[in-house]
PDB file of N, CA and C in Angstrom:
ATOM      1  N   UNK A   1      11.012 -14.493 -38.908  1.00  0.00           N
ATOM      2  CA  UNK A   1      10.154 -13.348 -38.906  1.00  0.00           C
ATOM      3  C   UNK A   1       8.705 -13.812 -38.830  1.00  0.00           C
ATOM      4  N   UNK A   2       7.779 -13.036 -38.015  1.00  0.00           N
ATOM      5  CA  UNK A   2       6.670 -13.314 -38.086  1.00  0.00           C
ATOM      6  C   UNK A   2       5.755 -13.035 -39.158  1.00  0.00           C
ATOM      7  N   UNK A   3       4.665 -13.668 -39.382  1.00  0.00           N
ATOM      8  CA  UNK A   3       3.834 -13.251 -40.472  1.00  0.00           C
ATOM      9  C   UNK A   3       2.902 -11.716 -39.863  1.00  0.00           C
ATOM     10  N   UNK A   4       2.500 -10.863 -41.054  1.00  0.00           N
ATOM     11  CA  UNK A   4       1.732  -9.873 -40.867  1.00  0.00           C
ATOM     12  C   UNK A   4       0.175 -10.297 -40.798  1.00  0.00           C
ATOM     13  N   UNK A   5      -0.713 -10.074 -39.971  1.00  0.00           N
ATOM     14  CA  UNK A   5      -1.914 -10.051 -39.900  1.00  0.00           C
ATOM     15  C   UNK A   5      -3.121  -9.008 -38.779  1.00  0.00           C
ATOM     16  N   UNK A   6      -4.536  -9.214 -39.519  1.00  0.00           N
ATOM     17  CA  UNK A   6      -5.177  -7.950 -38.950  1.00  0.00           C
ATOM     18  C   UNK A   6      -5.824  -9.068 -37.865  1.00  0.00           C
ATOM     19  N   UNK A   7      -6.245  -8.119 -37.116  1.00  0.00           N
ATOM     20  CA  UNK A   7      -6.994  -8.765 -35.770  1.00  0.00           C
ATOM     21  C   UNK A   7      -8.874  -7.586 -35.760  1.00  0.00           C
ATOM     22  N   UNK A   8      -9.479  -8.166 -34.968  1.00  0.00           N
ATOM     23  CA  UNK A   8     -10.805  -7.207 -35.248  1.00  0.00           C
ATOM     24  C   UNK A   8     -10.452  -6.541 -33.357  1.00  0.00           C
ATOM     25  N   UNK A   9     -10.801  -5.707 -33.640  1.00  0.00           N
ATOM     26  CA  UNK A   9     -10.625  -5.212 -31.846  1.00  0.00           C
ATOM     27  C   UNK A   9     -12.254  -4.320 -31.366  1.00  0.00           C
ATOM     28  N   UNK A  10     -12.985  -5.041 -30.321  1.00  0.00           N
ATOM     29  CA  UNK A  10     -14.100  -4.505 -30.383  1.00  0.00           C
ATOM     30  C   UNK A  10     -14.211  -3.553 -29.588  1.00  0.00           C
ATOM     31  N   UNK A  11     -14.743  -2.680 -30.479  1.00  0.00           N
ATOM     32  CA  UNK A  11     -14.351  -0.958 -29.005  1.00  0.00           C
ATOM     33  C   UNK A  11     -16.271  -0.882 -27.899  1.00  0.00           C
ATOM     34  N   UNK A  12     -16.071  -0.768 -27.124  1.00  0.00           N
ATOM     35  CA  UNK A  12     -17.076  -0.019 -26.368  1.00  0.00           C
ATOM     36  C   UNK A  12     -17.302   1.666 -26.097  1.00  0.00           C
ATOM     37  N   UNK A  13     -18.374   1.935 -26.615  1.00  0.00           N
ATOM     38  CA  UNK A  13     -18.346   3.405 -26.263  1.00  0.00           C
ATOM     39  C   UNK A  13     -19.479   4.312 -26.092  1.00  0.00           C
ATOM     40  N   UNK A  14     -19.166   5.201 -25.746  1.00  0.00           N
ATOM     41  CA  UNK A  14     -20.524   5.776 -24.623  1.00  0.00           C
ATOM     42  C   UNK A  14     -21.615   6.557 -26.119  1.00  0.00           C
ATOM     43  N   UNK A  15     -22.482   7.219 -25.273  1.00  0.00           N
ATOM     44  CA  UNK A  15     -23.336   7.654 -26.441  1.00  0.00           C
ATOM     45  C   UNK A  15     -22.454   8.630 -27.138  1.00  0.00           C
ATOM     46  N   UNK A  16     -23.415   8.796 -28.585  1.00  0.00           N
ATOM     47  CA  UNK A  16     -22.805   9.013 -29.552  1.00  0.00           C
ATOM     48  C   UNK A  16     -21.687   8.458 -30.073  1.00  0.00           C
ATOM     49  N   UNK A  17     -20.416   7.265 -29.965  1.00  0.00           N
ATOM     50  CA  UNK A  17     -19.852   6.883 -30.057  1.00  0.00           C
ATOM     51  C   UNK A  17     -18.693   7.866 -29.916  1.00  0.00           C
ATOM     52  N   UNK A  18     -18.831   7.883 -28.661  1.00  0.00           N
ATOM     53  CA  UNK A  18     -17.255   9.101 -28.233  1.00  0.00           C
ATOM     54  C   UNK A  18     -16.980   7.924 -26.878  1.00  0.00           C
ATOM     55  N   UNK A  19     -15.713   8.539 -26.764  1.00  0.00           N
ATOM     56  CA  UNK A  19     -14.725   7.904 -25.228  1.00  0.00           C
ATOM     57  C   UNK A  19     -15.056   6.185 -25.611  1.00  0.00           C
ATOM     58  N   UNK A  20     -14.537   5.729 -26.754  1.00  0.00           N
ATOM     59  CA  UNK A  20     -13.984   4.853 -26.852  1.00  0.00           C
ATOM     60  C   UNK A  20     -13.027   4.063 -26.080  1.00  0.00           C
ATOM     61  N   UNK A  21     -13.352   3.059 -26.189  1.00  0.00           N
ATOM     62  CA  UNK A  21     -12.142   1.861 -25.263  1.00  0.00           C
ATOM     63  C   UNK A  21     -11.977   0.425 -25.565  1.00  0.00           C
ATOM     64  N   UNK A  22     -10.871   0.094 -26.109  1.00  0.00           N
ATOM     65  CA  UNK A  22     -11.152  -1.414 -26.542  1.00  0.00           C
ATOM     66  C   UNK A  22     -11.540  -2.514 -25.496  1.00  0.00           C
ATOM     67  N   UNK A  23     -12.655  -2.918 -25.836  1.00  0.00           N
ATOM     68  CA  UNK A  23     -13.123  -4.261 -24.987  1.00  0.00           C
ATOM     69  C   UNK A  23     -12.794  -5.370 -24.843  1.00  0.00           C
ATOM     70  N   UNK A  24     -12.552  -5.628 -26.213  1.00  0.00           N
ATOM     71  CA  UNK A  24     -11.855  -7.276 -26.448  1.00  0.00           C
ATOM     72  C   UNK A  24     -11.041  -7.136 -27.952  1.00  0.00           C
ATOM     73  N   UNK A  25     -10.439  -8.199 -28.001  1.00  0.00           N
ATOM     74  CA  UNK A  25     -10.088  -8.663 -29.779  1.00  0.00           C
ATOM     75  C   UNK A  25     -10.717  -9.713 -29.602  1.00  0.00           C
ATOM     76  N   UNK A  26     -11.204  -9.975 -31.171  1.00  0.00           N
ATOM     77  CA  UNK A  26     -11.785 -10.904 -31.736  1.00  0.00           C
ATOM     78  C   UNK A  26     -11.192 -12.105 -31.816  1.00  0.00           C
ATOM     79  N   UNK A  27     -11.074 -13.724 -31.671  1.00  0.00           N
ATOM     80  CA  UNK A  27     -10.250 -14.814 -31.968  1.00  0.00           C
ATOM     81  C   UNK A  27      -9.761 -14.562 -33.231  1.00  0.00           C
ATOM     82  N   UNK A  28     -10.423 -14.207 -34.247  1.00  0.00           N
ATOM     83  CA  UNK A  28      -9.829 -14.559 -35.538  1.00  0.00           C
ATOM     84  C   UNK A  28      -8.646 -14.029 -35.903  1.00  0.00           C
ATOM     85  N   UNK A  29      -8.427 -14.203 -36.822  1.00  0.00           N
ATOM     86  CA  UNK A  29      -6.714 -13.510 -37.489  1.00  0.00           C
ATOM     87  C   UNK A  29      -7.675 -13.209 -38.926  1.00  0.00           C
ATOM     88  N   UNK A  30      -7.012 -12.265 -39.240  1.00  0.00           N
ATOM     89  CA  UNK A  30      -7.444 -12.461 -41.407  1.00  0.00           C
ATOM     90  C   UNK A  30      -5.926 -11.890 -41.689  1.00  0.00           C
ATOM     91  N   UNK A  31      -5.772 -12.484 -43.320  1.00  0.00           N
ATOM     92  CA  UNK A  31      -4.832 -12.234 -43.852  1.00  0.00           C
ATOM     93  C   UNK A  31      -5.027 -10.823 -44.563  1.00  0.00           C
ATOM     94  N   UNK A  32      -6.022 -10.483 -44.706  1.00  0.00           N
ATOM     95  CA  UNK A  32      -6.015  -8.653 -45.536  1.00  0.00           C
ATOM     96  C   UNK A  32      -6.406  -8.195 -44.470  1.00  0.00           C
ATOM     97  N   UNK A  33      -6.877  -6.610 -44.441  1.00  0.00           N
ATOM     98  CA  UNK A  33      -7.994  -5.844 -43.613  1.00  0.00           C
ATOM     99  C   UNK A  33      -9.278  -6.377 -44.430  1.00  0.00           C
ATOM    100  N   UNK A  34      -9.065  -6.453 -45.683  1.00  0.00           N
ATOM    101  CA  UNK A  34     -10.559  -6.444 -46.595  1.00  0.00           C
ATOM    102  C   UNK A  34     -11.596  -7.552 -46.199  1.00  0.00           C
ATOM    103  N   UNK A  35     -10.484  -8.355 -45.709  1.00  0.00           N
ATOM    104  CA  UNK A  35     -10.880 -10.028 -45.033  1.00  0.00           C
ATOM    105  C   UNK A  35     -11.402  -9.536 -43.518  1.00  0.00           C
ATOM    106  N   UNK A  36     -10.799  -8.770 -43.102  1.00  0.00           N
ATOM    107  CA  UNK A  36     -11.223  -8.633 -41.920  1.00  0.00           C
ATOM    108  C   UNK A  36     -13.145  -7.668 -41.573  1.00  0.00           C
ATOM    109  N   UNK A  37     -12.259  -6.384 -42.423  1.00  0.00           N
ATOM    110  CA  UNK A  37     -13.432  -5.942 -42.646  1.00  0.00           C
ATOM    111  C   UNK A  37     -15.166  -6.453 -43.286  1.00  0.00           C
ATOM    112  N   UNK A  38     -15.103  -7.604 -43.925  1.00  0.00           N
ATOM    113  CA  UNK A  38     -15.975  -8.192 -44.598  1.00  0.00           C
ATOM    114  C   UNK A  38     -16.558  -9.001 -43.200  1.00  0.00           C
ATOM    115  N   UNK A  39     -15.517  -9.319 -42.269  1.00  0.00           N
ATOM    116  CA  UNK A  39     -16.085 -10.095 -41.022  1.00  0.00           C
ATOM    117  C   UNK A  39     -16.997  -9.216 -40.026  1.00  0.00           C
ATOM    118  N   UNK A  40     -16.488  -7.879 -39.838  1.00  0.00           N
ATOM    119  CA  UNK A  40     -17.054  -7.117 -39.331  1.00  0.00           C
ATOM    120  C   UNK A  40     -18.926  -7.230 -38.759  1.00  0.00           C
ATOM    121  N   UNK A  41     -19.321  -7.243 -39.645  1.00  0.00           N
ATOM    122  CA  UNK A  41     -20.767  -7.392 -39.349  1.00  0.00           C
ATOM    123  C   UNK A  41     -21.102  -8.786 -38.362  1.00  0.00           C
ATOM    124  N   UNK A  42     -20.316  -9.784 -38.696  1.00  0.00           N
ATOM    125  CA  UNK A  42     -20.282 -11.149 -38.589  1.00  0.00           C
ATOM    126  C   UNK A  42     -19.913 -10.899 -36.642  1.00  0.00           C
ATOM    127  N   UNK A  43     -19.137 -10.503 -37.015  1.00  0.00           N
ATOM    128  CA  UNK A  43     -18.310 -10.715 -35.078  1.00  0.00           C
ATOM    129  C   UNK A  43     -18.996  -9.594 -34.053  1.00  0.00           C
ATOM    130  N   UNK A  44     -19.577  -8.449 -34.938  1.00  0.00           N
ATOM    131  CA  UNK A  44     -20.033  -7.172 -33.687  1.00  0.00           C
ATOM    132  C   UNK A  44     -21.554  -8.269 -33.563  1.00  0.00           C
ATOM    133  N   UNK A  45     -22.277  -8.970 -33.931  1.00  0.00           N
ATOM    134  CA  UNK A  45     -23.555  -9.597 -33.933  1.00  0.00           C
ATOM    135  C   UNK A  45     -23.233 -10.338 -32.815  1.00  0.00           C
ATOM    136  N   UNK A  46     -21.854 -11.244 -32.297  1.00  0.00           N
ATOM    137  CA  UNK A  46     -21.670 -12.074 -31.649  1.00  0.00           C
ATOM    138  C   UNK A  46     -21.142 -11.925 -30.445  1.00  0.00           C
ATOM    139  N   UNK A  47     -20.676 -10.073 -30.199  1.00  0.00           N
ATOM    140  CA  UNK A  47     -20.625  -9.492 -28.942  1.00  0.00           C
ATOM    141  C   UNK A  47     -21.518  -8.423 -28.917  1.00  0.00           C
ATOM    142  N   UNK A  48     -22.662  -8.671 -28.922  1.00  0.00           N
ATOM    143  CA  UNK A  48     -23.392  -7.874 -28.085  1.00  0.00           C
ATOM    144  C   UNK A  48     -23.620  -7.936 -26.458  1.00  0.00           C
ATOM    145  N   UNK A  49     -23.118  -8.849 -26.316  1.00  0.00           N
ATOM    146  CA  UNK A  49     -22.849  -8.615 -24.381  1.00  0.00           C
ATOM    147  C   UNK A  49     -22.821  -7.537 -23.510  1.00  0.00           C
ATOM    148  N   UNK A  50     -21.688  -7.163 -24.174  1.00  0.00           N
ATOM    149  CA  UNK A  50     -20.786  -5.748 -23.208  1.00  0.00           C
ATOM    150  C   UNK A  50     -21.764  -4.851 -23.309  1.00  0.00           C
ATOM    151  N   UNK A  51     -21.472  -4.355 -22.192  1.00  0.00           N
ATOM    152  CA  UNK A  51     -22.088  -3.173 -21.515  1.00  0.00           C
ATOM    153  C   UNK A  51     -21.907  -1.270 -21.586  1.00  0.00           C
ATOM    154  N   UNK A  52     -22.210  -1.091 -23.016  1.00  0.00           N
ATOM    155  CA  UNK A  52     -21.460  -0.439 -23.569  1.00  0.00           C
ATOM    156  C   UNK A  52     -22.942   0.363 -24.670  1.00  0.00           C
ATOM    157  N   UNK A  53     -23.058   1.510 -24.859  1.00  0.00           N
ATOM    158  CA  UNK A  53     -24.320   1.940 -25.619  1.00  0.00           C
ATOM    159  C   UNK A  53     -24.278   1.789 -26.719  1.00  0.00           C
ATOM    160  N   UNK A  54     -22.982   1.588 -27.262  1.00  0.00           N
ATOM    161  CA  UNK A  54     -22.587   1.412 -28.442  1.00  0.00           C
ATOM    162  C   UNK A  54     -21.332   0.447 -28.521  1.00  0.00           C
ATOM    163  N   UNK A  55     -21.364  -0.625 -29.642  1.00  0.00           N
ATOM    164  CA  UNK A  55     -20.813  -1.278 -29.561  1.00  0.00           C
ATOM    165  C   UNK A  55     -19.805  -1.285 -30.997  1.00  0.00           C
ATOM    166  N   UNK A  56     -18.613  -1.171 -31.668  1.00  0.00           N
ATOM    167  CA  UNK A  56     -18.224  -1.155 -32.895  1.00  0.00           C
ATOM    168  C   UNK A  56     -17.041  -1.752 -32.873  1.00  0.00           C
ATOM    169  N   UNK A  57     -16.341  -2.261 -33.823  1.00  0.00           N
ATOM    170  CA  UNK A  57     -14.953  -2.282 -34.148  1.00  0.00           C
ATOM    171  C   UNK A  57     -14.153  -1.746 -35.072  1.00  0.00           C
ATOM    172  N   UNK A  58     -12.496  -2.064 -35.245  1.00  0.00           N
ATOM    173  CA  UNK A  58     -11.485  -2.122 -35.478  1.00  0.00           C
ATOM    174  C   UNK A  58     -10.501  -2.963 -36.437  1.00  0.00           C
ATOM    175  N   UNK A  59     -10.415  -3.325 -37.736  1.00  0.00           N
ATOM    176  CA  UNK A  59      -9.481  -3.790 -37.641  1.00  0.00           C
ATOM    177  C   UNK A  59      -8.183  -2.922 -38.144  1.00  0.00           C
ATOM    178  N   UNK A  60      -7.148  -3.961 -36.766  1.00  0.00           N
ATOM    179  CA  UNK A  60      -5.587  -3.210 -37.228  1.00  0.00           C
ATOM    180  C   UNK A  60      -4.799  -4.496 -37.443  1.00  0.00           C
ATOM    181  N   UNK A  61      -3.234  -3.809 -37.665  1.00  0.00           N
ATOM    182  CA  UNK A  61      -2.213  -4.677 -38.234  1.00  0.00           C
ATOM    183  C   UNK A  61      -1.317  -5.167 -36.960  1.00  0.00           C
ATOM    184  N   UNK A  62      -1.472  -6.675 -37.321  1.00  0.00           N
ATOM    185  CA  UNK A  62      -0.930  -7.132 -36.082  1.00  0.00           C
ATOM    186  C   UNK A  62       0.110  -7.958 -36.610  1.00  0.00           C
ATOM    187  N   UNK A  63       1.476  -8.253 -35.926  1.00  0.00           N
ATOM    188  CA  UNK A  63       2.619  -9.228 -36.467  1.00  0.00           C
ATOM    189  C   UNK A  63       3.944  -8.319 -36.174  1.00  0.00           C
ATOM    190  N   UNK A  64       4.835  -9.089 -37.040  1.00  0.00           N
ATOM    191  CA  UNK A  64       5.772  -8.063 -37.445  1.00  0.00           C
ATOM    192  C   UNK A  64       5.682  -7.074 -38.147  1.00  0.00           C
ATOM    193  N   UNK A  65       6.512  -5.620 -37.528  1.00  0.00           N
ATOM    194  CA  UNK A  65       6.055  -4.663 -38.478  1.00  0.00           C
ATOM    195  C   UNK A  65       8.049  -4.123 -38.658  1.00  0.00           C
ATOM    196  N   UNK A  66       7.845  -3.927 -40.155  1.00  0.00           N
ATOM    197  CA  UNK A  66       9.288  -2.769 -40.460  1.00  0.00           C
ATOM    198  C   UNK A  66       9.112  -1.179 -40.211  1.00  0.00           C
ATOM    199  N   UNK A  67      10.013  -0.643 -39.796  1.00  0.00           N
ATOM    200  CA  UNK A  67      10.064   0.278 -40.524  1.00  0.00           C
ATOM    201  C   UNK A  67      11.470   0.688 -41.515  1.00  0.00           C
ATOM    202  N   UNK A  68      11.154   1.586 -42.706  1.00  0.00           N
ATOM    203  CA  UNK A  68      12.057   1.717 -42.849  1.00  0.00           C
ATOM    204  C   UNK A  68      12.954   3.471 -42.520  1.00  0.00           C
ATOM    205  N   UNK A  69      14.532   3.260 -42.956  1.00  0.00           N
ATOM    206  CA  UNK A  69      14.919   4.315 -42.057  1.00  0.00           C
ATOM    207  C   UNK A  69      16.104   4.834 -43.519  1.00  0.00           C
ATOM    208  N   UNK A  70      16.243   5.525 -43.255  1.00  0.00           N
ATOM    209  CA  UNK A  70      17.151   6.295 -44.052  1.00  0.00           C
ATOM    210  C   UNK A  70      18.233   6.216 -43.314  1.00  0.00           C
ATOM    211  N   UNK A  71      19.210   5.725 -43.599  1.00  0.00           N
ATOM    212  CA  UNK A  71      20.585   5.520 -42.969  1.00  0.00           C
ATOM    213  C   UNK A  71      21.645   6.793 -43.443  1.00  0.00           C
ATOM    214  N   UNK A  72      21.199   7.699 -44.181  1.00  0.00           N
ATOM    215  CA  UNK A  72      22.313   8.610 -44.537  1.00  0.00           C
ATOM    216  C   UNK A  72      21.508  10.082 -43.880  1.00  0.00           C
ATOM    217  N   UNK A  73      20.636  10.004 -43.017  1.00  0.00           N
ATOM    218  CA  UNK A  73      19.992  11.505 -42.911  1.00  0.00           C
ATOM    219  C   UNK A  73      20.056  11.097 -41.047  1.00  0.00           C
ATOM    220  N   UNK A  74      20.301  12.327 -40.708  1.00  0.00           N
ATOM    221  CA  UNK A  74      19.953  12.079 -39.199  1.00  0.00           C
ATOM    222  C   UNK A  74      19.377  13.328 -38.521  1.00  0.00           C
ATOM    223  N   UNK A  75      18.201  13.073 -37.747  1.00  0.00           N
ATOM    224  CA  UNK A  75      17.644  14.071 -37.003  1.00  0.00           C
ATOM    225  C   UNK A  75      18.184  14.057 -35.666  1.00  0.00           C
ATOM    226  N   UNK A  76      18.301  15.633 -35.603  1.00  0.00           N
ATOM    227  CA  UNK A  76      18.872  16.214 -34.917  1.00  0.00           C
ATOM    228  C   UNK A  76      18.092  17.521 -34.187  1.00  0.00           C
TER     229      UNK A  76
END
């Protein structure tokens, strides 16, 4: 099984920060979001490149994911 981890995903988006679109992910991995989020400031400083009026991110959960299921109920 794979390990669970967050990734930063940097969105581009027009004024006012509407019509979003992810631009890139970040290299890093973090083991929390809290880890990730604390990077935040750190990584949007280091893409300011893109061409984009606004620049922000993301972090989500990347890896293996479960779900779980109820084996005695079925939708129908």
């Amino acid at each position: 099984m794979d390990a669970v981890f967050y990734v930063m995903a940097i969105m581009g988006c027009g004024d006012g920060a509407s019509a979003c679109a992810e631009a890139r992910v970040a290299p890093a991995r973090y083991a929390t979001v809290q880890q990730c989020e604390a990077a935040m400031a750190d990584v949007l400083a280091r893409n300011t490149d893109l061409d984009f009026p606004v620049v922000s991110a993301a972090c989500r959960r990347n890896g293996a994911q479960w779900v779980e299921r109820d084996a005695g109920k079925q939708r129908g």
